[in-house]
Protein backbone atom coordinates (compact mmCIF):
# COMPACT_ATOMS: atom_id res chain seq x y z
CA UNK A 1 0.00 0.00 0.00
CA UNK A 2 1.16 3.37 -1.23
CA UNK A 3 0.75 6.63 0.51
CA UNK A 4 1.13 10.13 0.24
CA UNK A 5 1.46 13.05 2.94
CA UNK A 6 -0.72 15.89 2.01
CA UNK A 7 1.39 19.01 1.78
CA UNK A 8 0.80 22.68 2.70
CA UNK A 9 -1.36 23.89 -0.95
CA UNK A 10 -2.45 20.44 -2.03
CA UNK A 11 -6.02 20.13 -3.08
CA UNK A 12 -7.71 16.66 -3.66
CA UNK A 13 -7.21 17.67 -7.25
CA UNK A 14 -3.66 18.22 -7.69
CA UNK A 15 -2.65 15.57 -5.81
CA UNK A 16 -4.83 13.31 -8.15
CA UNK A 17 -3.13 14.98 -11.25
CA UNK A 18 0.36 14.08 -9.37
CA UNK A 19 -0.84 10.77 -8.52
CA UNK A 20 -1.93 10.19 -11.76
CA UNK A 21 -5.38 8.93 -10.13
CA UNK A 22 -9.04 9.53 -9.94
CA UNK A 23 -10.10 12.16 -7.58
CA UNK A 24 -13.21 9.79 -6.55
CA UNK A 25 -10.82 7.12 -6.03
CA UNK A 26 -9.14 9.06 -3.44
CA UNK A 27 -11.91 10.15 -1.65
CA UNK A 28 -13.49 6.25 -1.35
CA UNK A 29 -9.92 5.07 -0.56
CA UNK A 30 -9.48 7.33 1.88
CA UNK A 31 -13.22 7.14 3.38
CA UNK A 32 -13.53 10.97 3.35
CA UNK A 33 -16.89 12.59 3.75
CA UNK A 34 -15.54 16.14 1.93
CA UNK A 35 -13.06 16.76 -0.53
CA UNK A 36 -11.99 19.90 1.81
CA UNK A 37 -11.12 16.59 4.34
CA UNK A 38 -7.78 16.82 3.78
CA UNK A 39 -4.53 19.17 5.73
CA UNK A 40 -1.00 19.39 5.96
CA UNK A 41 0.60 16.32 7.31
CA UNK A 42 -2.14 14.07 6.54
CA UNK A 43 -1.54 10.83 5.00
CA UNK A 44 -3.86 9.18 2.04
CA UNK A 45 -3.93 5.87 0.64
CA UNK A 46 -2.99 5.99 -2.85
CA UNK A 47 -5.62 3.86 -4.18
CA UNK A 48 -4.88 1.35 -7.45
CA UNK A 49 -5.03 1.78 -10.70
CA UNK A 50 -7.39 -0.30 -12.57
CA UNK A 51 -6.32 -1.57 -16.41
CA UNK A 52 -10.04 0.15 -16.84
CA UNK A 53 -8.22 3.79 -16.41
CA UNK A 54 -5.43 3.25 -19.05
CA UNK A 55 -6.54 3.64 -22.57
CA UNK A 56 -4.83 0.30 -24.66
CA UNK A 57 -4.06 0.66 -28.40
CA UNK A 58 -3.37 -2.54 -30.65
C-alpha cells in the first residue's frame, strides 16, 4: 500500500493529477466525507489503478 502526505497547498485535485489517479478514487480510498477533508501532514492511501483507467491501443 502506497501513501502520500498531504502538503501545505495540495487540493484533492492536484494531488490526483500528481498521482496520476481519480479524484473519486481518493476520496473512497481514503473514506472521506468532503473533498476539503484533507490538511498538511495528513496521510492518504494511494488507491490502485485499474487496467479500466489506461486507454490500450493494438
Amino acid at each position: 500500500m502506497e501513501t502520500y502526505i498531504v502538503e501545505v497547498g495540495d487540493n484533492l485535485k492536484s494531488i490526483a493529477d500528481k498521482l496520476g489517479v481519480k479524484v473519486v478514487d481518493l476520496v473512497k480510498e481514503n473514506q472521506l466525507e468532503s473533498i476539503a477533508d484533507i490538511e498538511p501532514g495528513m496521510e492518504l492511501i494511494i488507491p490502485q489503478a485499474s487496467h479500466n483507467d489506461f486507454d490500450y491501443k493494438d
